[in-house]
Every structure is written in C-alpha cells, then in structure tokens.
Protein backbone atom coordinates (compact mmCIF):
# COMPACT_ATOMS: atom_id res chain seq x y z
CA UNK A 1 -5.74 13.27 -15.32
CA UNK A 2 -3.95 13.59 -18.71
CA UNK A 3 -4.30 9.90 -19.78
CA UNK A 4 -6.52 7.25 -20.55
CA UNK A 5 -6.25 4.33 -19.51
CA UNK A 6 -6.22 1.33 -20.93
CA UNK A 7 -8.86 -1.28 -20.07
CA UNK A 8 -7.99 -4.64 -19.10
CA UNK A 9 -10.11 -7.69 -19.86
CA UNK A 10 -10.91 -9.68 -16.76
CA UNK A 11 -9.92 -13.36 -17.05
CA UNK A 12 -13.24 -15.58 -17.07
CA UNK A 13 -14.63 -16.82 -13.97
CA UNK A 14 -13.44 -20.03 -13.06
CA UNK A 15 -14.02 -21.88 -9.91
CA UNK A 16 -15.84 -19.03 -7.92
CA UNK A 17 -17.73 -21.06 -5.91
CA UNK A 18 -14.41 -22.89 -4.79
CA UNK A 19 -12.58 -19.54 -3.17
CA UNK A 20 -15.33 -17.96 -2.05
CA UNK A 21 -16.52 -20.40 0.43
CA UNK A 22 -14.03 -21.77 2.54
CA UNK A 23 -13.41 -23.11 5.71
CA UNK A 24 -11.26 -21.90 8.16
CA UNK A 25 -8.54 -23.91 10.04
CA UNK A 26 -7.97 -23.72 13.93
CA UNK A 27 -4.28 -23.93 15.67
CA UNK A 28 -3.24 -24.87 18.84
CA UNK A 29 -0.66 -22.97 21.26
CA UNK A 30 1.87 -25.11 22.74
CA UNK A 31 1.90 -24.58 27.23
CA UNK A 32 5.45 -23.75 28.40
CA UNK A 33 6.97 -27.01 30.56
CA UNK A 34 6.54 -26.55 34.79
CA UNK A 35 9.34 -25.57 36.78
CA UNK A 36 10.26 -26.69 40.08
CA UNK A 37 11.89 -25.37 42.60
CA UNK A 38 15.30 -26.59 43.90
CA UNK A 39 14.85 -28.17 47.59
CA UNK A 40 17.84 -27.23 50.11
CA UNK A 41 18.44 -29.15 52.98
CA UNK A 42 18.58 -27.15 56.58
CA UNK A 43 21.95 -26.65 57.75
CA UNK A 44 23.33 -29.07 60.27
CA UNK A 45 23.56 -27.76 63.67
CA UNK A 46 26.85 -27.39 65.31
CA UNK A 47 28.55 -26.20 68.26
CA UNK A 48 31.40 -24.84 67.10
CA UNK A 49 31.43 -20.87 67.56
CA UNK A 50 30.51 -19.04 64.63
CA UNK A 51 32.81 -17.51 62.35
CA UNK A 52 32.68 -14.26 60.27
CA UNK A 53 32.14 -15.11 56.72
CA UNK A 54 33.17 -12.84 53.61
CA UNK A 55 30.55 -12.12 51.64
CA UNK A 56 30.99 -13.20 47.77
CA UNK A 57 30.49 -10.55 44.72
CA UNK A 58 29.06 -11.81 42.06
CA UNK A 59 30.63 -10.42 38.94
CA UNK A 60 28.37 -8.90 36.68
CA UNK A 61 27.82 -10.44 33.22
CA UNK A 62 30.10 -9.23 30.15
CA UNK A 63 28.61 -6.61 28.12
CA UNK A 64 28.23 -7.49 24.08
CA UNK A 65 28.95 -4.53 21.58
CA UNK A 66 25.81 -4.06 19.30
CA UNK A 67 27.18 -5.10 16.01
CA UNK A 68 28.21 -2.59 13.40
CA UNK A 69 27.46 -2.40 9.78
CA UNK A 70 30.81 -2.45 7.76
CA UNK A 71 31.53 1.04 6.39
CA UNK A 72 31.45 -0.37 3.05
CA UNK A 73 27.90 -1.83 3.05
CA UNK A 74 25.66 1.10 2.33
CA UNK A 75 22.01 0.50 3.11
CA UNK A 76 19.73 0.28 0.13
CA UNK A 77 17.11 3.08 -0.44
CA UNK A 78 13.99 1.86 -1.57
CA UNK A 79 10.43 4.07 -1.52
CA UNK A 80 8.49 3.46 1.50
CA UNK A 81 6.41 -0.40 1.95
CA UNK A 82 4.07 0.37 4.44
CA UNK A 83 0.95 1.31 2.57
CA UNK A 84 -1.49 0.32 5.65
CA UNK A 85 -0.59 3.31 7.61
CA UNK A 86 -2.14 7.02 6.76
CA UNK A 87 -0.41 9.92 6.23
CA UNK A 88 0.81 10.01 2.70
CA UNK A 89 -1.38 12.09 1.49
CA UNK A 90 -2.65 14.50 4.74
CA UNK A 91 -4.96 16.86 3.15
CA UNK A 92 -7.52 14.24 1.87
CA UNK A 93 -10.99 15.27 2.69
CA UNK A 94 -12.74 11.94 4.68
CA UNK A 95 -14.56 10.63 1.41
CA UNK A 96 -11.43 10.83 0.03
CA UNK A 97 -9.50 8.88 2.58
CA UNK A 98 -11.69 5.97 2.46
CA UNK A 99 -11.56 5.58 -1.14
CA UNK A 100 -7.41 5.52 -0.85
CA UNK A 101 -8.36 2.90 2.28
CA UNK A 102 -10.66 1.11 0.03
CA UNK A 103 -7.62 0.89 -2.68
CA UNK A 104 -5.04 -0.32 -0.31
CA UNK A 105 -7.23 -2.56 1.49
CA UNK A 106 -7.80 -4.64 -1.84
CA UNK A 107 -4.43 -4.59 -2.76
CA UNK A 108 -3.43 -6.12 0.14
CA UNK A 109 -5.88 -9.02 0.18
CA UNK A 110 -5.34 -9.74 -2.87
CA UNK A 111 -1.59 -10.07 -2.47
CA UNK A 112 -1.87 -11.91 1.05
CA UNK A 113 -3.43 -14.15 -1.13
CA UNK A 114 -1.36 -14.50 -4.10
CA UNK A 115 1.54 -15.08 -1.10
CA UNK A 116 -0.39 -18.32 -0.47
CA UNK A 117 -3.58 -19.15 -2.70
CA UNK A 118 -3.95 -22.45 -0.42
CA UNK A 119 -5.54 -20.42 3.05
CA UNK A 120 -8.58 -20.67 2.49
CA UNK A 121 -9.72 -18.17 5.40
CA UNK A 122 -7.66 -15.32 2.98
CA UNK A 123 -9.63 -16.46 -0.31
CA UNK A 124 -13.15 -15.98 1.87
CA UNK A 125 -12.35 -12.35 2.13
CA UNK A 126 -11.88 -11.30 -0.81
CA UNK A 127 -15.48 -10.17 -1.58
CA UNK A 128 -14.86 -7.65 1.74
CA UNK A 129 -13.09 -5.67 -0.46
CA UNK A 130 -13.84 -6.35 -4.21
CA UNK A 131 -16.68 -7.35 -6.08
CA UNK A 132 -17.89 -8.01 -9.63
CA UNK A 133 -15.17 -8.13 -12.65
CA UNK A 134 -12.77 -7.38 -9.43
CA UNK A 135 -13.86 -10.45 -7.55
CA UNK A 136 -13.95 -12.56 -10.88
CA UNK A 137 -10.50 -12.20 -11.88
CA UNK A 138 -9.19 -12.62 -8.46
CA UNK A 139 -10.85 -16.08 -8.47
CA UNK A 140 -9.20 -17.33 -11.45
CA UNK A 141 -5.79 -15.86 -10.62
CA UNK A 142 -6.23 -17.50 -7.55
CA UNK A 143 -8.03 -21.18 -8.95
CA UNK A 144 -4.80 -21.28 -11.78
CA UNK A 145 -2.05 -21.07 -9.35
CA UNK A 146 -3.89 -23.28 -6.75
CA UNK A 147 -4.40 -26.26 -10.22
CA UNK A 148 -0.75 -25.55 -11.00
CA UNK A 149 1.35 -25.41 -7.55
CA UNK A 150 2.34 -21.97 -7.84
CA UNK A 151 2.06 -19.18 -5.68
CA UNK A 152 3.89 -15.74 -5.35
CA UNK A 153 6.80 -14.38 -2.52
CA UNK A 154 7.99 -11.23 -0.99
CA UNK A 155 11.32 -10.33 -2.32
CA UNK A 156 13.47 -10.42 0.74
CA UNK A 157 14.60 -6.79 -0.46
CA UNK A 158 12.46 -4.45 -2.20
CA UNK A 159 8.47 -5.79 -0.71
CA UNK A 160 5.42 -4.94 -3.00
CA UNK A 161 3.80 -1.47 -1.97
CA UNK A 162 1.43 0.90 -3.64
CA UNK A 163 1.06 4.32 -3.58
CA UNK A 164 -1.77 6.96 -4.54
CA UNK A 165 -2.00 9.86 -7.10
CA UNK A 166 -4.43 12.15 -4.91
CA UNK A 167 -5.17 14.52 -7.26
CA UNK A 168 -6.78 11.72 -9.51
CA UNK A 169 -9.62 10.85 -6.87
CA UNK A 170 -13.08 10.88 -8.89
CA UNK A 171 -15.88 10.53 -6.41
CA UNK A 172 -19.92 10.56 -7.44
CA UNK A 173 -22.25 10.63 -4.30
CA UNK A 174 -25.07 10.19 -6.81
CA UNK A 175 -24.33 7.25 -8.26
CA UNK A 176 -22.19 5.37 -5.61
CA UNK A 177 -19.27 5.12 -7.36
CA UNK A 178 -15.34 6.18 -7.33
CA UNK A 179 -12.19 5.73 -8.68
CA UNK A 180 -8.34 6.31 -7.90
CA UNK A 181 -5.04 6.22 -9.59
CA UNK A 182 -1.97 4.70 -7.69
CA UNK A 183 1.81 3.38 -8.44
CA UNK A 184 2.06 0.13 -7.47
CA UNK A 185 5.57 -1.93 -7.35
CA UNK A 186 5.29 -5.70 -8.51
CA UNK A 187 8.45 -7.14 -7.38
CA UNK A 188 6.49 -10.38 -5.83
CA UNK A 189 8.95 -13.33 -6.98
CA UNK A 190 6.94 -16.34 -8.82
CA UNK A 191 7.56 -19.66 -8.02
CA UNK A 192 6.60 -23.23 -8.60
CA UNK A 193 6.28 -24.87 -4.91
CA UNK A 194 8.84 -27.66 -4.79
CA UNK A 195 9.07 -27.27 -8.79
CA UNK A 196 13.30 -27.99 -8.98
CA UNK A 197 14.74 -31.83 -8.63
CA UNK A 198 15.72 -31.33 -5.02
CA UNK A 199 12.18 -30.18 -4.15
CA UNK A 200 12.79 -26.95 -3.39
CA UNK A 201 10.70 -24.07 -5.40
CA UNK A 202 11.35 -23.15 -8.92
CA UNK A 203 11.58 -19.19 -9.63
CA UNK A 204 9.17 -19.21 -12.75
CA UNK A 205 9.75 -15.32 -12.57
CA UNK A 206 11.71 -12.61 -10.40
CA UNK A 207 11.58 -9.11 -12.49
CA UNK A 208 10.55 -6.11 -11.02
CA UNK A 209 8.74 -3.12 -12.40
CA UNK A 210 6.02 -0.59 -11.31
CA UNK A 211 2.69 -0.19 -12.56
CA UNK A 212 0.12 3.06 -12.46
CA UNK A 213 -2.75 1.40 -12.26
CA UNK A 214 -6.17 2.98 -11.79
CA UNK A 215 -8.82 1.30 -9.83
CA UNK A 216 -13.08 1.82 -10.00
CA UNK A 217 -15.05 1.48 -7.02
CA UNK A 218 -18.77 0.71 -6.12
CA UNK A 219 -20.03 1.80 -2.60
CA UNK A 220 -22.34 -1.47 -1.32
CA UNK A 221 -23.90 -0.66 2.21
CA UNK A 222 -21.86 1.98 2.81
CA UNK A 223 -18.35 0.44 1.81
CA UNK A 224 -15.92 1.65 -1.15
CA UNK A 225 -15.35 -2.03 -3.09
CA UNK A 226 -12.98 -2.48 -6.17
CA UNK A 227 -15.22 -3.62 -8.91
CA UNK A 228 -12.88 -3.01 -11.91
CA UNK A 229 -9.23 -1.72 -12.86
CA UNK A 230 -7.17 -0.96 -15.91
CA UNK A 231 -3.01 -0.85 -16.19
CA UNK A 232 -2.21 2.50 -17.26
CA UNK A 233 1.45 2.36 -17.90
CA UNK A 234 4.13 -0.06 -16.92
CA UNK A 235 8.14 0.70 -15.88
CA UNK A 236 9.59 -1.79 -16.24
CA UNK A 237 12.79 -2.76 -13.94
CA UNK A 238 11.81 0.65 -12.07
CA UNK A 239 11.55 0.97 -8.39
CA UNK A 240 8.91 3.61 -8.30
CA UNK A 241 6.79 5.39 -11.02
CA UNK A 242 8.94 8.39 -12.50
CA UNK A 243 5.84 10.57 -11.77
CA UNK A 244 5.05 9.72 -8.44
C-alpha cells in the first residue's frame, strides 16, 4: 500500500456498560381528524315550467412556474455523500464487498450516533458492527459528549461521507480477519447543546478536512466487525483526499 500507518491509541473504556444496554423508546402516530359530508336539502317542488339552464365552466386553476435558480448562483460541487449504496467500486470480488459493507456500515453507526449520543436504541448497536478496541473507544466518545452536553451535526452543505481505496483490501480466510483503507470527510460541525446565553447551541468546532483512515476487521459468526483503526494522513480544509 506504500504507507504505514500510524496507530492510534484507543481512549480507555469508560461507561461501557451504560451505552451498551439501553432501552428503546416507543412513539405514537397522530389519526388524521373525520370528515363529514355536507348535507343538501332536496329542491322544492314547483310548478312553474322548467327552464333551460347554462351550464357553468369552471376555470381551471392557475399554473405556478417551477422556480429558477439565478444565473449567478452556481451549484456547489462536492464528491459524492451517499456511501450506503454499491457501485463505487464494481469489480470487487463478494469477500471483498462485504468487507467495504462492513467499513461503511460502522462508519455510519458510529456517526448516527455522534449526531445524537442521547438515543439510546443507536448506542445498543454499536457492537453490530464493531467490537473490541473499536467498541471501546466508541463508548467513551460517546459517554464524554453525553457528561458534557455535546453532540455533533451535519453541515447543511458538504455531509460526512467515506470512500474506499480497493486496491488496499487485505483479507485472511485463515485467520478471520481483514482490513481496508478509505477517505473519509469530517466536516460534522461540534456543538455544545444550548451552550450560548440565548440557549441556542454553541459551535465548539466547524473545520473541515479529510482523513485516510485504515480500518481492521474480525469476522465473528460470519460477520466482518471493526475491531481497530489507525489515521493515516490528514488534509486538512480539503474536500476529498488528493489521492482518491
């Protein structure tokens, strides 16, 4: 792969046995109002000799314009953001494919709960797709920003995504494990819930870079799950990895 990467040191474990049982929260759906029908009285009989009436047109409703984007206003171009859907890389064998599943899959759990580290249905599955030093520091991330108010959100423009490096997919039948190299774009925005005077959140931190980040795996009854990962390189204030 022509680097090494560098190993990162998973925070301790800290509260593990508070986000990885939880209990899950049911909602109600609200019934749409009845309608009833408007009652019309019967017409009042006459004798008088019936007249020809002229039928009524009713005109048809105005048409609206779809709205137009001012010449001006060029829309932005930003790399792709759906990682859930397959494609990206078409000539992966199917071991192959479910270790780049396996990768996305924990990314996105992990951010859906970094989004909001107070659902405590979304903290209960993370061990479906990480375990070990994986699962470990996800529980403290999560534990810290849970003790101090904090929690992460999608920037309205650029969302996080991640992308693979397929020719960097290391897979060993033998001894159940894998590993996989990826770009991944942190532009998640930081904040402190309700941390400013008039309540509303505090950005604690709003830069954007990418990140090549390379993820190990552990197959447990059959299923790829993230057990480990080092940061490789950062870019920072990039949009994408210059090598991707």
């Amino acid at each position: 792969m022509g680097r090494r990467a560098r190993t990162v040191v998973a925070r301790p474990l800290v509260v593990i046995a508070l986000v990885l049982f939880a209990a899950a929260c049911d909602g109600d759906d609200d019934a749409a109002p009845p309608t009833s029908a408007a009652i019309t009285p019967p017409p009042v009989p006459t004798t008088a000799a019936p007249t020809a009436t002229t039928p009524t047109t009713v005109p048809a409703p105005p048409t609206t314009a779809a709205p137009t984007l001012p010449a001006e206003t060029p829309a932005p171009t930003v790399p792709p953001s759906d990682t859930t859907q397959p494609g990206d890389s078409p000539d992966l064998t199917p071991d192959e494919r479910a270790v780049v599943d396996a990768m996305r899959a924990s990314w996105a759990d992990l951010n859906a709960v970094l989004l909001d580290p107070t659902d405590d249905q979304l903290v209960a599955a993370l061990p479906l797709t990480r375990t070990g030093d994986a699962l470990a520091a996800a529980a403290q991330i999560v534990a810290e920003d849970r003790s101090l108010g904090r929690r992460s959100v999608t920037h309205p423009e650029f969302p996080a995504w991640v992308r693979e490096y397929p020719d960097t997919i290391e897979i060993d039948t033998e001894s159940g494990t894998a590993a996989i190299e990826y770009c991944r774009l942190g532009s998640n925005i930081y904040v402190e819930v309700g941390g400013n005077p008039d309540e509303t959140d505090r950005v604690i931190d709003d830069t954007i870079s990418t990140y090549r980040e390379r993820d190990t795996f552990i197959s447990q009854n059959g299923v790829w799950l993230k057990s480990g990962g080092t940061t490789v390189e950062k870019f920072k204030g990039e949009m994408t990895c210059p090598d991707l």
